[in-house]
Protein backbone atom coordinates (compact mmCIF):
# COMPACT_ATOMS: atom_id res chain seq x y z
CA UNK A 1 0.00 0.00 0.00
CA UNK A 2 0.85 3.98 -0.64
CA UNK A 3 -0.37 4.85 2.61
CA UNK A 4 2.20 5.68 5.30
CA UNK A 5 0.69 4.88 8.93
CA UNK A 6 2.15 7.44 11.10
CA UNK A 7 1.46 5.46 14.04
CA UNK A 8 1.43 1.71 14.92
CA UNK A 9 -0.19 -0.42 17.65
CA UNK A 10 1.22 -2.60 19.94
CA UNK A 11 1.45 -6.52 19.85
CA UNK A 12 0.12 -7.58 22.96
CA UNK A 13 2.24 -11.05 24.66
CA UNK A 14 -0.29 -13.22 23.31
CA UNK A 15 -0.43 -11.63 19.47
CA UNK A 16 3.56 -11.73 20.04
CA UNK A 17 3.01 -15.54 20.81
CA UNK A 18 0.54 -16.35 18.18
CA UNK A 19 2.27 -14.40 15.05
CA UNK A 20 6.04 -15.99 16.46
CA UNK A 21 6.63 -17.95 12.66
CA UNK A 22 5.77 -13.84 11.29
CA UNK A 23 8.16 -12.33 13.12
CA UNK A 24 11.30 -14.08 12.90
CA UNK A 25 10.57 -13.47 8.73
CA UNK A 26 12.97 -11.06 8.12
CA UNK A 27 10.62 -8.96 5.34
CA UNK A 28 7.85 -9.09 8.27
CA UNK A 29 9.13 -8.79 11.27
CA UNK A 30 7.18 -7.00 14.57
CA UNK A 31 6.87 -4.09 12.96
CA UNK A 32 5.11 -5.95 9.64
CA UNK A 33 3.21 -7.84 11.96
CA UNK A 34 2.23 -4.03 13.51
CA UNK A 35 1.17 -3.14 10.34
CA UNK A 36 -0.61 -5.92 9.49
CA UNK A 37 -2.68 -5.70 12.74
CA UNK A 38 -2.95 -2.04 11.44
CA UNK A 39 -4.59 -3.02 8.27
CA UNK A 40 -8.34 -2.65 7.61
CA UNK A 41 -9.70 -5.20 4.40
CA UNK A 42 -13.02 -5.18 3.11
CA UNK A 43 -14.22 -8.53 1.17
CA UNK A 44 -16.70 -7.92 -1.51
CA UNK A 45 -18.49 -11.79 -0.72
CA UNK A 46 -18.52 -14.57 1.79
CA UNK A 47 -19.01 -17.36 -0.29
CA UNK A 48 -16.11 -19.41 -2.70
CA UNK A 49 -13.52 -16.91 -2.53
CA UNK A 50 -14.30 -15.14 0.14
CA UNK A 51 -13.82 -18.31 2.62
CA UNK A 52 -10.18 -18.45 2.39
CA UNK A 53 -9.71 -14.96 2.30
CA UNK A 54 -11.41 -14.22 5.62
CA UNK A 55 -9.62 -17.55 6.84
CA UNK A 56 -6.08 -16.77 6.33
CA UNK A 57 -6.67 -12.52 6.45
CA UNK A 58 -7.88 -13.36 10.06
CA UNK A 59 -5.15 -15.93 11.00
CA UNK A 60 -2.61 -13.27 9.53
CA UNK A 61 -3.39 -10.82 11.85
CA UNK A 62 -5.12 -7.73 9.82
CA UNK A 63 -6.61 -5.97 12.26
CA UNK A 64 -9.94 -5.45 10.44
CA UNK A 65 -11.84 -7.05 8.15
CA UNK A 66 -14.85 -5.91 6.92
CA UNK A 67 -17.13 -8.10 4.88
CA UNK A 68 -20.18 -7.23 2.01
CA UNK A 69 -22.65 -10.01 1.93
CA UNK A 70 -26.81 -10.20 1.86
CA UNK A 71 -26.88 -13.84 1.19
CA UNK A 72 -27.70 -16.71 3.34
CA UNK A 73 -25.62 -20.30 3.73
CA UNK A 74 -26.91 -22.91 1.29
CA UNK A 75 -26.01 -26.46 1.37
CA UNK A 76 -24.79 -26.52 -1.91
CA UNK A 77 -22.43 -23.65 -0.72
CA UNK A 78 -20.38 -26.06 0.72
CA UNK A 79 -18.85 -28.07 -1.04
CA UNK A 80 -16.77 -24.91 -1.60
CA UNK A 81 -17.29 -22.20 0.93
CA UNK A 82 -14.90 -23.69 3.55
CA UNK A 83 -15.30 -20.70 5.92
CA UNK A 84 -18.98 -21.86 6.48
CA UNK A 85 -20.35 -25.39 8.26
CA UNK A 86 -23.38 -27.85 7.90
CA UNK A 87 -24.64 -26.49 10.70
CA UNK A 88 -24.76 -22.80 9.87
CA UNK A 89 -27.05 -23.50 6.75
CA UNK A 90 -29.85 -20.61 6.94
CA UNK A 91 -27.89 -18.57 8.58
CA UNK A 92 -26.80 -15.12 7.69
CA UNK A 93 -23.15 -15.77 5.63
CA UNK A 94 -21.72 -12.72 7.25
CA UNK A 95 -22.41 -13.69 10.85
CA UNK A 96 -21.58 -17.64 9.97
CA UNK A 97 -18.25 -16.11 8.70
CA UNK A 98 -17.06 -13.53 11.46
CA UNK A 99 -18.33 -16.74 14.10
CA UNK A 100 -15.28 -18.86 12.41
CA UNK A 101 -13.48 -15.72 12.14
CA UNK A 102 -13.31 -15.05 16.06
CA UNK A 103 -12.74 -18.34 16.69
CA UNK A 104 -9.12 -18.39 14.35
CA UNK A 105 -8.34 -15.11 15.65
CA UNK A 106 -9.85 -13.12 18.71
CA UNK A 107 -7.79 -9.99 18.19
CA UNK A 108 -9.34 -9.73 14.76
CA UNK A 109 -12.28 -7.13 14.57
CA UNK A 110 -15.18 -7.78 12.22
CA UNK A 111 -17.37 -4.90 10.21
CA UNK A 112 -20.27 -6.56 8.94
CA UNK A 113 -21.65 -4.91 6.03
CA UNK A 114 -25.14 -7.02 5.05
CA UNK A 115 -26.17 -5.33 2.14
CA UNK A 116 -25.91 -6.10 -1.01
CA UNK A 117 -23.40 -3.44 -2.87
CA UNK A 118 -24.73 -1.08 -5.02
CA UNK A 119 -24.37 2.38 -6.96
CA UNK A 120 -25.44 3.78 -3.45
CA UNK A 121 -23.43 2.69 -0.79
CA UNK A 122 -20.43 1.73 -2.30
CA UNK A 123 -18.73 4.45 -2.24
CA UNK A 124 -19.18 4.92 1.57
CA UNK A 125 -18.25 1.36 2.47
CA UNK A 126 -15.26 1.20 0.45
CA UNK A 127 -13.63 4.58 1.24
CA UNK A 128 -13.21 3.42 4.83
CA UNK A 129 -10.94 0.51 4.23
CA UNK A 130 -7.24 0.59 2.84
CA UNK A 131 -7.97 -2.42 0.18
CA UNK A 132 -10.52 -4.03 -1.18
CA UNK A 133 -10.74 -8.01 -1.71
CA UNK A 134 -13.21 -8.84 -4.75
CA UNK A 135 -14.51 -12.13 -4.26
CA UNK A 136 -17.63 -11.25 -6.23
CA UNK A 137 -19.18 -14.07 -8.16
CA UNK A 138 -21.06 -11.77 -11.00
CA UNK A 139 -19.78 -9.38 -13.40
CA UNK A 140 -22.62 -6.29 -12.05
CA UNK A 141 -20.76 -6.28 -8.75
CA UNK A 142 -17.08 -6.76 -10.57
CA UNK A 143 -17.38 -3.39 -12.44
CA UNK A 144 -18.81 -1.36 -9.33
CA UNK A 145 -15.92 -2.80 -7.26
CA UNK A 146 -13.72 -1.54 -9.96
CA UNK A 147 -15.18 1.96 -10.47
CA UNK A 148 -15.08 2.63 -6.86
CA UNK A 149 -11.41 1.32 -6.48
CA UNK A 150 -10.73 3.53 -9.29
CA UNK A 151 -12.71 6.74 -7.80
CA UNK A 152 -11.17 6.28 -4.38
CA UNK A 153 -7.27 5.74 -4.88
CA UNK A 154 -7.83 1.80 -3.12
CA UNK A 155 -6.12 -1.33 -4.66
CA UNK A 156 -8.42 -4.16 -5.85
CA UNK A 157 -7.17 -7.65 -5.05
CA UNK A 158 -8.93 -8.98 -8.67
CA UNK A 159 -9.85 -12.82 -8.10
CA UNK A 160 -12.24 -14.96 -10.50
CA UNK A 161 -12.80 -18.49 -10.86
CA UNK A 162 -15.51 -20.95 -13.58
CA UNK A 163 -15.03 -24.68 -13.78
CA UNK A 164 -11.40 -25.54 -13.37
CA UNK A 165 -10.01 -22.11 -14.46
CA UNK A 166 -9.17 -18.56 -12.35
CA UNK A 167 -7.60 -15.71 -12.38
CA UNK A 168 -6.20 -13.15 -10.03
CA UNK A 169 -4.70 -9.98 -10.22
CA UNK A 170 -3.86 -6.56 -8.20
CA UNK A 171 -5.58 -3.80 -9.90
CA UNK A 172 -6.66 0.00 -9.87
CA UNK A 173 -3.27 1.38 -8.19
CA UNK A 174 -1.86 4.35 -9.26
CA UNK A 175 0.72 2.67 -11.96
CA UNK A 176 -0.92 -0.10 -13.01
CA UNK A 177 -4.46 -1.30 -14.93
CA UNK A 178 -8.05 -1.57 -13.69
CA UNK A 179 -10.72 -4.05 -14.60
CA UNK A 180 -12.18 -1.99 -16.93
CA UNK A 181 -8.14 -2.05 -18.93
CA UNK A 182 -9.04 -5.97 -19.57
CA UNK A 183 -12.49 -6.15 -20.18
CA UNK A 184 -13.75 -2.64 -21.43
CA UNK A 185 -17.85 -3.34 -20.65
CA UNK A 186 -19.71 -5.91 -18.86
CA UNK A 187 -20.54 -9.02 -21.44
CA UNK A 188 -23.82 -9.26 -23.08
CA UNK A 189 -26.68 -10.60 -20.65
CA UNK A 190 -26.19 -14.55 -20.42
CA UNK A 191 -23.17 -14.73 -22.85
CA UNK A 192 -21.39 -16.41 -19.87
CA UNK A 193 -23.00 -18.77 -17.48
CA UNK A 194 -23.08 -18.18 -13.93
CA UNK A 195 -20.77 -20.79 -11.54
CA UNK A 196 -24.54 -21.73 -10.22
CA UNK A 197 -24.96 -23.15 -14.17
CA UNK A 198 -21.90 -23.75 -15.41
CA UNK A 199 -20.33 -25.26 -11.94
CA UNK A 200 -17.00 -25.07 -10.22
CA UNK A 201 -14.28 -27.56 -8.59
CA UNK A 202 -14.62 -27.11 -5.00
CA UNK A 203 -10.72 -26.62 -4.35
CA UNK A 204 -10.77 -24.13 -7.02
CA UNK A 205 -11.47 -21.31 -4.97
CA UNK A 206 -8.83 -21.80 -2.49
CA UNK A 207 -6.44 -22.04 -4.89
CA UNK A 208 -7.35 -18.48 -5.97
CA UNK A 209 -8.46 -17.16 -2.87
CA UNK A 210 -5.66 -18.21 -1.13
CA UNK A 211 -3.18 -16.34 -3.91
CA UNK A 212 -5.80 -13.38 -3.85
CA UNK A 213 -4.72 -13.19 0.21
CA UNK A 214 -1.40 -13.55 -0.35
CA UNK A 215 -1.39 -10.22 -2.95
CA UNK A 216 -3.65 -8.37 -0.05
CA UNK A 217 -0.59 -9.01 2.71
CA UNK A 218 2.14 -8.38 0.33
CA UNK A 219 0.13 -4.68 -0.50
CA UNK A 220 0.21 -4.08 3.26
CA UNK A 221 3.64 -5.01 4.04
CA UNK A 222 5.03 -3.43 0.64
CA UNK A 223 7.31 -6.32 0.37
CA UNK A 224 7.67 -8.86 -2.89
CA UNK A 225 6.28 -8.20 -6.49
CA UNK A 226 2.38 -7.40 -6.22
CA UNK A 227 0.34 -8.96 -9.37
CA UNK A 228 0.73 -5.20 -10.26
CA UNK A 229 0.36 -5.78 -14.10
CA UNK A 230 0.35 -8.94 -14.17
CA UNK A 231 -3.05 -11.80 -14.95
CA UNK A 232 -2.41 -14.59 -13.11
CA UNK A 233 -4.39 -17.60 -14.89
CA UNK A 234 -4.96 -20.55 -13.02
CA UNK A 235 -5.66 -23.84 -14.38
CA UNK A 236 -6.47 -26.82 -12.40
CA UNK A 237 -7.02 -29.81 -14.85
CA UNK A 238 -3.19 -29.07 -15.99
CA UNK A 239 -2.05 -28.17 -13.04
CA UNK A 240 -0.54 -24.70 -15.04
CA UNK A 241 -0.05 -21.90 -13.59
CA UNK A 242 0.95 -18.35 -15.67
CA UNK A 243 0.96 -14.92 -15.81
CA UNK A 244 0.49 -12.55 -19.13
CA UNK A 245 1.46 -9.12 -18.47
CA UNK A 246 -1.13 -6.71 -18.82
CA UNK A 247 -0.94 -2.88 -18.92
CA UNK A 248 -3.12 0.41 -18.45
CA UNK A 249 -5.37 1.56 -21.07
CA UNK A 250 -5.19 5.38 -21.98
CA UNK A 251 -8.49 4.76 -23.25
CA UNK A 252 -9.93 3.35 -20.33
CA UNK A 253 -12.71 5.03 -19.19
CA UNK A 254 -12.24 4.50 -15.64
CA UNK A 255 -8.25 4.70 -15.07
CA UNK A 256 -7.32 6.22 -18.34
CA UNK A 257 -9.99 9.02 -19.73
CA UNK A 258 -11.61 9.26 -16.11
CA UNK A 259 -14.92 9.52 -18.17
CA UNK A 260 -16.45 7.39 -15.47
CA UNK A 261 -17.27 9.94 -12.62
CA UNK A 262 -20.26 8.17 -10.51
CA UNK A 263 -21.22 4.82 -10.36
CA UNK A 264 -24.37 2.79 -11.79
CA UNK A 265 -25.80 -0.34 -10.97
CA UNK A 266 -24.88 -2.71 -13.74
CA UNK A 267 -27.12 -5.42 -13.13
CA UNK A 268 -29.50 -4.48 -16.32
CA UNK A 269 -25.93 -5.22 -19.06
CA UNK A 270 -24.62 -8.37 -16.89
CA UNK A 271 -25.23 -11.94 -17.02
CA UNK A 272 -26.01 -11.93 -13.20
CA UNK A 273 -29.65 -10.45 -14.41
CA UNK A 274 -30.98 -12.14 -16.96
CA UNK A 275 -33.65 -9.75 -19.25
CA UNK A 276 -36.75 -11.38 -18.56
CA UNK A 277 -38.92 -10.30 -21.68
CA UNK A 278 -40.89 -13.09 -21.45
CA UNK A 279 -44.34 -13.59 -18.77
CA UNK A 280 -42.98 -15.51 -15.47
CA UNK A 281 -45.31 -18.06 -13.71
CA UNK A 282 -44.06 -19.44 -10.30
CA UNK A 283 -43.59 -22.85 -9.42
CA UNK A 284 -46.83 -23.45 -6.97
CA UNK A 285 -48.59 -22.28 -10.40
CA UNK A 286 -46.85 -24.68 -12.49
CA UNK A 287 -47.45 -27.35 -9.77
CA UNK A 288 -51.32 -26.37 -9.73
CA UNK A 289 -51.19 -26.73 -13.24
CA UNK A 290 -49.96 -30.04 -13.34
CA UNK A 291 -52.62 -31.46 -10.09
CA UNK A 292 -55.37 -29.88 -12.61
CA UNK A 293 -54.16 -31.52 -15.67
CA UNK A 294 -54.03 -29.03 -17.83
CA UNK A 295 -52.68 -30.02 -21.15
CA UNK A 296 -49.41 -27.59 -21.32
CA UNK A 297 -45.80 -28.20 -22.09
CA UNK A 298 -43.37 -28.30 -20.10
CA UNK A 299 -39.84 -27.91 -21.45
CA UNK A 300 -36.12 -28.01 -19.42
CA UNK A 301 -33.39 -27.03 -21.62
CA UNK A 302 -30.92 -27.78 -19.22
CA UNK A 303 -28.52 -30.24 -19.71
CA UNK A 304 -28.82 -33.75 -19.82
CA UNK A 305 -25.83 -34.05 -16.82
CA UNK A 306 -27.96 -32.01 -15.01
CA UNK A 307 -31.65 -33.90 -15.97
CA UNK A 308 -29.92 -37.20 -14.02
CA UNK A 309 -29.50 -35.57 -10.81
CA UNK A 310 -32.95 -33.92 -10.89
CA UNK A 311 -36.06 -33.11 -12.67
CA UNK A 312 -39.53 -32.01 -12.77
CA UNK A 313 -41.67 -35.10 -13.31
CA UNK A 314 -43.86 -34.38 -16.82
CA UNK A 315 -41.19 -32.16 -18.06
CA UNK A 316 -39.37 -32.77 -21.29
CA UNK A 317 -35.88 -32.52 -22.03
CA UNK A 318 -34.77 -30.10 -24.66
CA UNK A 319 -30.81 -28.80 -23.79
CA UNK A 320 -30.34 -25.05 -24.64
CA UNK A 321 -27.75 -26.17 -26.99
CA UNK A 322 -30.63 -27.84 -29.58
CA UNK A 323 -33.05 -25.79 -28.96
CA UNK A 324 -32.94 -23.47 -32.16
CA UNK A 325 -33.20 -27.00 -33.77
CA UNK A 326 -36.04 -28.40 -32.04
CA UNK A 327 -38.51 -25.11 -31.89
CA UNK A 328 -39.68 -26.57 -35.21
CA UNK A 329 -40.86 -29.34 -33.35
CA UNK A 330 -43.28 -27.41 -30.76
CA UNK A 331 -46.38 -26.85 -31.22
CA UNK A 332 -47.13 -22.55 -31.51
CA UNK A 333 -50.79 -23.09 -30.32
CA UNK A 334 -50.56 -25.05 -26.99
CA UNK A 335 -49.16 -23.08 -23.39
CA UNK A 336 -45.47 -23.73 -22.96
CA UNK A 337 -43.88 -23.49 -19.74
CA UNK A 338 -39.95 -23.31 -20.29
CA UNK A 339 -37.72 -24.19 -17.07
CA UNK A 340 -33.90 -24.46 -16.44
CA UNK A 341 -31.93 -24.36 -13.04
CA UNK A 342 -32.30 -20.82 -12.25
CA UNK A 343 -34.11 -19.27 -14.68
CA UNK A 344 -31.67 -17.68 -16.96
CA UNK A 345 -31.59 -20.39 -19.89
CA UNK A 346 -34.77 -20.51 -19.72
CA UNK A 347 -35.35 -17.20 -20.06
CA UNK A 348 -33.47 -17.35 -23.43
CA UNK A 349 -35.40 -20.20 -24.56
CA UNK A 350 -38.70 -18.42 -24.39
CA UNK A 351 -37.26 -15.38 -25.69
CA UNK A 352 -36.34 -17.42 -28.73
CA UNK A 353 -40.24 -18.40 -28.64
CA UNK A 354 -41.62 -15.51 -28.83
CA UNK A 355 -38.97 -14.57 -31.69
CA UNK A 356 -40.68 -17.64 -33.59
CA UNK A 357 -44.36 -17.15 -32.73
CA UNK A 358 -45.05 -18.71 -30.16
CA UNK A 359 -47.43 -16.72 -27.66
CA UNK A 360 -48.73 -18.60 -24.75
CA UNK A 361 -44.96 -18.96 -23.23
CA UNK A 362 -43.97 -18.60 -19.72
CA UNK A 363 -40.68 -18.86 -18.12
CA UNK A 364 -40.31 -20.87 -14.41
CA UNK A 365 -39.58 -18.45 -12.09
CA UNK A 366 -36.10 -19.76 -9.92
CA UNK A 367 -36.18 -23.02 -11.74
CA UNK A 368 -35.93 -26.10 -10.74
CA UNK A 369 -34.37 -24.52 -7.75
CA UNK A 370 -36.85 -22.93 -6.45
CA UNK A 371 -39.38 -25.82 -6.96
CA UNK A 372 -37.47 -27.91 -4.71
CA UNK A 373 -37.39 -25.17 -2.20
CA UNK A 374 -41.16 -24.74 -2.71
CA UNK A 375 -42.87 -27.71 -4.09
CA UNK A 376 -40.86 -30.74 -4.03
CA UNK A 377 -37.83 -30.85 -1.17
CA UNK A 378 -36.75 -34.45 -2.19
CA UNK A 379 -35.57 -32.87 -5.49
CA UNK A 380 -31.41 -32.34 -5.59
CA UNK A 381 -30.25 -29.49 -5.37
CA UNK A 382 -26.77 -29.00 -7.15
């Protein structure tokens, strides 16, 4: 970091104790480990990246760590999000996460931030905190982390993971790239699937997240060679690991032009929201529907991986993949019901109706997922 701290606190016996294999590190020492204890880190997320950060962060000794999170522990969360347990699913993430925090490190002091982070309040939260930590999971949330990094003067430890691949980076310091230098603009809405469709190797994440806490204590120390510059991509089938050097854009809008001033919300351009054009109908409708027998169709164009661990009995399977192929086949005068996971395939599907004809189409709100939370509880969730 660029800051200077004019003033230090103390190690008490017991920090002096617990940080012993810090101090005798010649490039950390007591007053790195000062420093550190000095430090105050906000993580944007408590879930796949987020769990290592706020495990080692904590264990490390930085002082404060504040954490950005609205969502709620899920048991599919954990077959990845190690900071979070069995039992704490329904519970808040932030509170299941500061819990294990305080329990790795007492001297640690939490700032819970349970909100999800918008044009509105970023600004605020992030201006309080010497780095931030993006452990984001959706590209809307990516580019305000970036903007406000950018609009503030704070680093942005850059982590992302899908499948088997990640990345991490440090970004939006004052002589190297932001975000915005590698990907201009958010992609188009559902040109790139979602971890919650396209999946993600449990370890995956602490591969990254682990390397995305190692750049946030180097920044604080000012010792070794930051990511400054530098993609690091991370592949796990191969076992690869490399870095492409990557520089600042004089175009950029954010770093470069500065034509980026404020901050917007950019959940209407990003996959994270799909574009629902299309009439929704919830699943206790669909399941009414189905008790009545009414004479419908009902189509999941998920794909057929995902049909063996679950499905909708009555529904038909039609992947995403075929089905420009297959509209042919459907009928344009009977009621189609089109269903996916979450919703955002589907979504597409029915748009691709209605672009064809069709009229009576309605896209499953939530998905299969949220007619195993509503209708049917002995349907997998994955």
């Amino acid at each position: 970091m660029t800051e200077v701290l004019v003033e230090l606190p103390e190690l008490t016996r017991e920090e002096l104790a617990r940080y012993s294999r810090h101090l005798i590190l010649p490039d950390v020492g007591v007053e790195g480990q000062r420093r550190l204890k000095a430090a105050r880190v906000l993580l944007v997320g408590a879930g796949g990246l987020g769990s290592p950060l706020a495990l080692y962060l904590s264990a490390a000794g930085v002082g404060t760590l504040g954490i950005v999170d609205f969502d709620k522990v899920d048991v599919t969360n954990l077959q990845r999000q190690v900071v979070h347990g069995t039992a704490d699913v329904g519970r808040s993430k932030i509170d299941s996460a500061a819990e294990r925090i305080y329990d790795i490190n007492p001297y640690v002091n939490v700032e819970r931030f349970e909100t999800r982070l918008t044009s509105e309040n970023a600004l605020d939260i992030i201006r309080e905190f010497d780095l931030v930590v993006d452990g984001t999971d959706n590209f809307a949330t990516r580019y305000l982390v970036n903007d406000a990094c950018v609009l503030l003067g704070k680093p942005n430890v850059y982590g992302s993971i899908f499948r088997f691949e990640g990345q991490a980076s440090v970004l939006a310091t004052p002589d190297g790239p932001c975000y915005r230098c590698l990907f201009r603009e958010p992609p188009p809405p559902g040109l790139v699937p979602s971890c919650a469709e396209g999946g993600v190797l449990g370890v995956l994440p602490g591969l990254v997240g682990t390397i995305q806490a190692t750049e946030a204590i180097k920044l604080i120390l000012g010792i070794g060679e930051p990511l400054i510059g530098r993609l690091l991509l991370v592949d796990a089938l191969t076992a690869q690991f490399r870095t492409v050097k990557i520089r600042r854009d004089p175009a950029c809008p954010a770093c470069g032009t500065h034509e980026i001033q404020e901050l917007i919300d950019y959940d209407a351009f990003c996959g994270g929201a799909e574009p629902i054009t299309v009439r929704e109908i919830t699943p206790r409708q669909v399941a009414e529907k189905l008790a009545r027998g009414d004479d419908f169709d009902l189509i999941d164009v998920r794909e057929p991986f995902e049909w063996e661990i679950a499905r909708i009995e009555g529904a038909r399977l039609v992947p995403l993949s075929t089905f420009p192929g297959a509209i042919k086949e459907l009928d344009p005068s009977r009621e189609i019901v089109v269903q996916c996971k979450v919703g955002g395939r589907s979504a597409r599907a029915a748009d691709a109706l209605l672009a064809a004809g069709f009229r009576n189409v309605w896209n499953l709100a939530g998905g299969i997922t949220r007619w195993s939370d509503e209708i049917d509880p002995s349907i997998a969730k994955y």
